[in-house]
Protein backbone atom coordinates (compact mmCIF):
# COMPACT_ATOMS: atom_id res chain seq x y z
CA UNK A 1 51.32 -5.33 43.65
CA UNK A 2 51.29 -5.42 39.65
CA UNK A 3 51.28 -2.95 36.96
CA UNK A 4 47.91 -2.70 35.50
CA UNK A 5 47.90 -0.30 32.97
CA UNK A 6 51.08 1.01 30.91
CA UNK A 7 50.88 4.89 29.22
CA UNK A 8 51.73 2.93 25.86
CA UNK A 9 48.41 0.95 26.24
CA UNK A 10 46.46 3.68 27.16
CA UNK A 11 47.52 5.46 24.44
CA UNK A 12 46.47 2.72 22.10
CA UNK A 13 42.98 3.08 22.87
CA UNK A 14 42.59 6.60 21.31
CA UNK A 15 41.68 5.94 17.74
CA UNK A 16 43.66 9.63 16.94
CA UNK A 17 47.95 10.23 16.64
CA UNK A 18 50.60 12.45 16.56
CA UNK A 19 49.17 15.76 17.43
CA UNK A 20 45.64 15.27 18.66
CA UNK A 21 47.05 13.32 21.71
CA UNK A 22 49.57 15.75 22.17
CA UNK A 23 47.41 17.12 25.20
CA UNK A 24 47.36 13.35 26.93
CA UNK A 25 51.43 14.36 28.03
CA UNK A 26 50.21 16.16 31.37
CA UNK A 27 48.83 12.41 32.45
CA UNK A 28 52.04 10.56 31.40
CA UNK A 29 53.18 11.12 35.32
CA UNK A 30 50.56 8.77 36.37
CA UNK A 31 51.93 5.47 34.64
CA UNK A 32 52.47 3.03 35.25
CA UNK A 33 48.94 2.41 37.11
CA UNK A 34 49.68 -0.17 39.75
CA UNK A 35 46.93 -2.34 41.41
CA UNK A 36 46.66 -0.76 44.85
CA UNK A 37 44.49 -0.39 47.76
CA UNK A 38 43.17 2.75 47.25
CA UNK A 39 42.07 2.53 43.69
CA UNK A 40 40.43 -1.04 44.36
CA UNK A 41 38.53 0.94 46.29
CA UNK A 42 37.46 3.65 43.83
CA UNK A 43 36.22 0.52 41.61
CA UNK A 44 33.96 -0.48 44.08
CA UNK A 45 32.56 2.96 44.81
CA UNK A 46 31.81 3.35 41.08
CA UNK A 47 30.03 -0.27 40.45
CA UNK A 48 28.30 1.02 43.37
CA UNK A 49 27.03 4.14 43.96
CA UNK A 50 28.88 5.93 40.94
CA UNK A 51 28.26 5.86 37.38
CA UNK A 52 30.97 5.85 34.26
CA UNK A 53 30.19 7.21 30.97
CA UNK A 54 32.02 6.33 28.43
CA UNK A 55 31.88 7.46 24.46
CA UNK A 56 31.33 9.96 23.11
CA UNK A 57 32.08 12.06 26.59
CA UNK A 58 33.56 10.15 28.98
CA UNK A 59 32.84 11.26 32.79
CA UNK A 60 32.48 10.18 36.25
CA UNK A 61 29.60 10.47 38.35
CA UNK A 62 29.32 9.97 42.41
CA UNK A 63 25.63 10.01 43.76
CA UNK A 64 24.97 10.05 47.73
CA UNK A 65 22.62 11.20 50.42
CA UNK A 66 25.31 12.87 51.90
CA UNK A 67 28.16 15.64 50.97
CA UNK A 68 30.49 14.02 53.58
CA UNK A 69 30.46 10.89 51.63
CA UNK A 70 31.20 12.65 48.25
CA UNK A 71 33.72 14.66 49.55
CA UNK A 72 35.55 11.36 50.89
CA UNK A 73 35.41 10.05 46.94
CA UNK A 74 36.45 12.74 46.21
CA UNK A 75 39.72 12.86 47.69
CA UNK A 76 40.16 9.18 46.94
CA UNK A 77 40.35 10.45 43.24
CA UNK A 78 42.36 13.13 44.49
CA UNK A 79 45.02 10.91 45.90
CA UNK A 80 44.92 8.82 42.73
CA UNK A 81 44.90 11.61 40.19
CA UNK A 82 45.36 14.95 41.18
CA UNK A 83 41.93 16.30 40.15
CA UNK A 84 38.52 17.23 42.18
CA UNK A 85 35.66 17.57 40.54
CA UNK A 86 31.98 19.26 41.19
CA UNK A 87 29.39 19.22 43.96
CA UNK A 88 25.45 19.33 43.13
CA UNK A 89 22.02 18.44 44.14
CA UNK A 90 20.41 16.12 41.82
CA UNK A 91 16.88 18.06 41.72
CA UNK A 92 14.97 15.25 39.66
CA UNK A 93 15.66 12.53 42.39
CA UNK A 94 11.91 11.42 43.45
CA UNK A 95 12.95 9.65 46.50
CA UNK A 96 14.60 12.22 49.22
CA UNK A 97 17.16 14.46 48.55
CA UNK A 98 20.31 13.21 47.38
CA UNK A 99 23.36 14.94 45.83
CA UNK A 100 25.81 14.36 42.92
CA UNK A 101 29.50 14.86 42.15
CA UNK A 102 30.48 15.22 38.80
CA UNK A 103 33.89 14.97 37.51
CA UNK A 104 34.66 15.70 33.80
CA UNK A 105 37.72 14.37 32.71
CA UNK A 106 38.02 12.40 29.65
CA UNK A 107 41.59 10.77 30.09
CA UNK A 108 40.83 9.92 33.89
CA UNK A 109 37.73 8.20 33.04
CA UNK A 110 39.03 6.54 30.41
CA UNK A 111 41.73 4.99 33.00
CA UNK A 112 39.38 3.80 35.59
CA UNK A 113 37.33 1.93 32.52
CA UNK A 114 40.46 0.27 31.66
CA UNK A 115 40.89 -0.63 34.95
CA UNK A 116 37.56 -2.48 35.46
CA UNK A 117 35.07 -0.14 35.73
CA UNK A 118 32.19 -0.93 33.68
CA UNK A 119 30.66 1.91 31.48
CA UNK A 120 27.15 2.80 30.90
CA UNK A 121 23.90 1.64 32.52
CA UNK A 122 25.26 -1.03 34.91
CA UNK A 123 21.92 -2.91 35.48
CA UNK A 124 22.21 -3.82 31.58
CA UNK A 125 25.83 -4.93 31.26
CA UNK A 126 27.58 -7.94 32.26
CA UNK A 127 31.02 -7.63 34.45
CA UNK A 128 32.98 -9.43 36.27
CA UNK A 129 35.39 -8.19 39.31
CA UNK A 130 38.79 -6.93 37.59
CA UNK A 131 41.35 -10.12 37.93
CA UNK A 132 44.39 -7.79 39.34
CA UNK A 133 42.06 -7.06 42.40
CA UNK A 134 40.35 -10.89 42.64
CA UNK A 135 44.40 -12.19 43.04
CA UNK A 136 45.25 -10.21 46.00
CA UNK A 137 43.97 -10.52 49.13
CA UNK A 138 43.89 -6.17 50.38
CA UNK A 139 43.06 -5.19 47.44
CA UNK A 140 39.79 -7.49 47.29
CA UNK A 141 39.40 -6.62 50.72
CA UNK A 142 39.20 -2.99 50.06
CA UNK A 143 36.86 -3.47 47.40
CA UNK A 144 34.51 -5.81 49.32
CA UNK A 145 34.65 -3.08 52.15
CA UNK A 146 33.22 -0.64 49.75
CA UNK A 147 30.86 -2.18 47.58
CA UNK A 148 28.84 -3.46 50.83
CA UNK A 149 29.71 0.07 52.03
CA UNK A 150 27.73 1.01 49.11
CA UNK A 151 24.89 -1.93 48.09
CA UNK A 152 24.94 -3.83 51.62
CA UNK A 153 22.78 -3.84 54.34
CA UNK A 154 22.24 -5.08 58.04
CA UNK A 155 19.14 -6.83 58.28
CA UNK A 156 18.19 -8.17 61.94
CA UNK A 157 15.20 -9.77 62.76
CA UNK A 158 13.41 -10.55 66.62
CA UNK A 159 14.42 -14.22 67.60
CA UNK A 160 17.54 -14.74 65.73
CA UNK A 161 21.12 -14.85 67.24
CA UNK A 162 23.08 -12.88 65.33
CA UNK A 163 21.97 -10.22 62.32
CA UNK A 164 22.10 -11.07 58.22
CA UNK A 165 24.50 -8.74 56.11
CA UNK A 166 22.70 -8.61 52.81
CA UNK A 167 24.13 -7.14 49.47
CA UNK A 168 21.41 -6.71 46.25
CA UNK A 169 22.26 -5.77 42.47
CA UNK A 170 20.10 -5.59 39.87
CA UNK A 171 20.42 -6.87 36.47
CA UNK A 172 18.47 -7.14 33.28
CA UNK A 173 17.29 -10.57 32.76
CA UNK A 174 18.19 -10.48 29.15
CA UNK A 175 21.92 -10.85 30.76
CA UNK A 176 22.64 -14.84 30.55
CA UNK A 177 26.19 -14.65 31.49
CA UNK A 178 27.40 -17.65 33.59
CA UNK A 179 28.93 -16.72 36.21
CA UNK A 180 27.88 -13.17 37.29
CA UNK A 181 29.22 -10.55 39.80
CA UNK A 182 27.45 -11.11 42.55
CA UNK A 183 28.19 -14.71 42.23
CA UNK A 184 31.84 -13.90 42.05
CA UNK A 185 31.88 -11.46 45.23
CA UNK A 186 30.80 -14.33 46.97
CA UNK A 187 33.32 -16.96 45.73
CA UNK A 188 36.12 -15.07 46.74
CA UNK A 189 34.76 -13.43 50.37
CA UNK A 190 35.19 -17.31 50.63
CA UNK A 191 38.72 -17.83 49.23
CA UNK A 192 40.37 -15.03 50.79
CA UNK A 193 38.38 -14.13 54.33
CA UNK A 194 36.71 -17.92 54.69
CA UNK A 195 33.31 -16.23 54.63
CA UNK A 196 30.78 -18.37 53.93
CA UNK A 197 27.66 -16.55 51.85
CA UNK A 198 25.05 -17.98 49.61
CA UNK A 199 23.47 -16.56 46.58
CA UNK A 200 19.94 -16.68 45.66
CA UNK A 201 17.37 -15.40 43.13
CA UNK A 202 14.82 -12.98 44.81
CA UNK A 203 11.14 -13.83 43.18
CA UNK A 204 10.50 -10.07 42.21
CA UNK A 205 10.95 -7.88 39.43
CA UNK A 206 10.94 -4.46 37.94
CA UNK A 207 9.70 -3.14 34.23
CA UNK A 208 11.35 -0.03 33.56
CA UNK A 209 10.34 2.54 30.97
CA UNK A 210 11.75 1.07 28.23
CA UNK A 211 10.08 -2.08 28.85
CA UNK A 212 13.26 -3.75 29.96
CA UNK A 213 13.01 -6.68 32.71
CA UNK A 214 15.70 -6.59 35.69
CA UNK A 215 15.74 -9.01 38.65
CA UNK A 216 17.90 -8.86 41.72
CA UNK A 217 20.43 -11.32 42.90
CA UNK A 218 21.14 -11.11 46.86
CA UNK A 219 24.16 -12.30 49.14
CA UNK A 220 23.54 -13.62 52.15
CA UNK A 221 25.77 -13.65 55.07
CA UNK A 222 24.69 -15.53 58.16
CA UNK A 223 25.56 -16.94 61.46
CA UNK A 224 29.13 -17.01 62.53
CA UNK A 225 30.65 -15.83 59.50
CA UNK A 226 28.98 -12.21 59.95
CA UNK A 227 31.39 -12.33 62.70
CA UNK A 228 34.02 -12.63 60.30
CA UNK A 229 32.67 -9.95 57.81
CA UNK A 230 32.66 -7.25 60.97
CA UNK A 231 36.26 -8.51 61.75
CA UNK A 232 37.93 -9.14 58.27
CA UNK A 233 36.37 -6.92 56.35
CA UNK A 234 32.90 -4.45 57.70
CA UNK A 235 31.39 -1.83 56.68
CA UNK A 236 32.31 2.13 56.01
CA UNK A 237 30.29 4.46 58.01
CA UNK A 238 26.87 4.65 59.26
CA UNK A 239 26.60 0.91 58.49
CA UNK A 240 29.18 -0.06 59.92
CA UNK A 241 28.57 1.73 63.52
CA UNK A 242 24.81 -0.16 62.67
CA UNK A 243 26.29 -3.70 62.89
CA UNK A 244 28.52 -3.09 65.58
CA UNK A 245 25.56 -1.92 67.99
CA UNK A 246 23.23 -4.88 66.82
CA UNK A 247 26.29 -7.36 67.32
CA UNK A 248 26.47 -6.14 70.60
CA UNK A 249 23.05 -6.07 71.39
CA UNK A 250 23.02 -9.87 70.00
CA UNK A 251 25.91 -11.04 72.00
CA UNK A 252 24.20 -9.24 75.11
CA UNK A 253 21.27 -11.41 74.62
CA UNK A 254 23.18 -14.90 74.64
C-alpha cells in the first residue's frame, strides 16, 4: 500500500516556521503515513459517527450509544498514533443517552484531515471517498465495513425473501456537486465486491435552525447481493449479529 502523507507536506500546511513548529518533532516518528487497513477504517468512523474540527482548534470527536464502541475507536487511534483521548456523556442529547469521546490533539487531527476526513459540519460540505482508499480493494473494504457499521441499517419486511441493507446521509440541498458520496460508495461496492446497490432520492426533508434545507440520499442493497454484503464485507457489531439472524430466519423460510 502507498504513502499518503510525507512529514515534509504536513509541515507545509502550518502557515508558521522555524521555531513555532519546533514542538511538531515528537510526531515526525509517524511518517510516512501509509494507506492501510486500519486507518481506512478510522475515516469511515469519522464521516460517520465522529466529527473533525478543524481551524482555529482542531479536534476529534467520537459520539455513540455505547462506551464499548468508543473505547474500540479509541484504540484504533491508539494503534495509529499513540494517543487516547477522553470519555463523556453528552448531557444536551434530546434523544436517549448517548456518550462522547473527545480527543484534543491539534497535529493528529490535522493528519486525519489530510488524509480525507472532511472538517466541519458534514451535512453542509461536499466530499468524496479519499482516492488512496477507492484504489485498493481492503482498504475500501474496511471502510465500507465501517461506515454501514456506522449509517447502515437492516431493514426486513413480512413477505419478502431476503432483508434490504440500507445506508442514509444527509446533505444540504444547496450542495450541487455531481457526483456525491453516497453515489460513490455505491460505484465501487460494485467494482470491487460485485455488489449491486441503487441510489435514490428520499421525498423528505428537514429545516434546521438556521433555516438551512438538507435531504437524504439512501443505498439500497437487495436480493442476492445482500448475500454478498454479509459475506464480502457485513456489518460491525450489533448489526451485524442482526443480519445474520434475519438471513437465517429468511433462508429457513425458503
Amino acid at each position: 500500500m502507498g504513502i499518503i502523507l510525507r512529514y515534509k507536506d504536513f509541515l507545509k500546511t502550518y502557515k508558521t516556521r522555524g521555531y513555532r513548529t519546533k514542538h511538531l518533532e515528537e510526531y515526525k516518528k509517524l511518517f510516512p503515513i501509509k494507506a492501510n487497513e486500519r486507518l481506512a477504517g478510522v475515516v469511515a468512523d469519522l464521516i460517520g459517527d465522529g466529527h473533525l474540527q478543524g481551524e482555529p482548534k482542531w479536534r476529534i470527536d467520537f459520539t455513540s450509544k455505547s462506551i464499548d464502541e468508543l473505547k474500540r475507536f479509541e484504540k484504533e487511534i491508539n494503534l495509529l498514533f499513540g494517543i487516547n483521548g477522553k470519555i463523556r456523556e453528552c448531557l444536551s442529547n434530546k434523544f436517549g443517552k448517548t456518550y462522547n469521546l473527545a480527543i484534543n490533539c491539534s497535529p493528529i487531527t490535522r493528519i486525519l484531515f489530510l488524509c480525507g476526513v472532511p472538517a466541519g459540519q458534514k451535512v453542509l460540505t461536499a466530499f468524496l471517498i479519499p482516492n488512496w482508499i477507492k484504489k485498493d480493494k481492503k482498504c475500501f473494504k474496511r471502510f465500507a465495513q465501517r461506515i454501514f457499521s456506522c449509517e447502515g441499517y437492516v431493514f426486513y419486511e413480512q413477505g419478502r425473501k431476503l432483508p434490504q441493507i440500507r445506508l442514509e446521509m444527509w446533505k444540504s440541498e444547496k450542495i450541487k456537486e455531481k457526483i456525491n458520496f453516497v453515489e460513490e460508495l455505491a460505484s465501487y461496492l460494485k467494482i470491487h465486491f460485485d455488489i449491486q446497490s441503487t441510489v435514490r432520492n428520499v421525498n423528505i426533508y428537514n429545516i434546521r435552525k438556521d433555516n438551512i434545507i438538507t435531504r437524504p440520499m439512501r443505498i439500497y442493497i437487495l436480493g442476492e447481493s445482500v448475500k454478498k454484503f454479509q459475506k464480502e464485507i457485513g456489518f460491525e457489531g450489533e448489526k451485524q449479529i442482526k443480519l445474520n439472524k434475519v438471513m437465517g430466519l429468511s433462508f429457513g423460510r425458503h
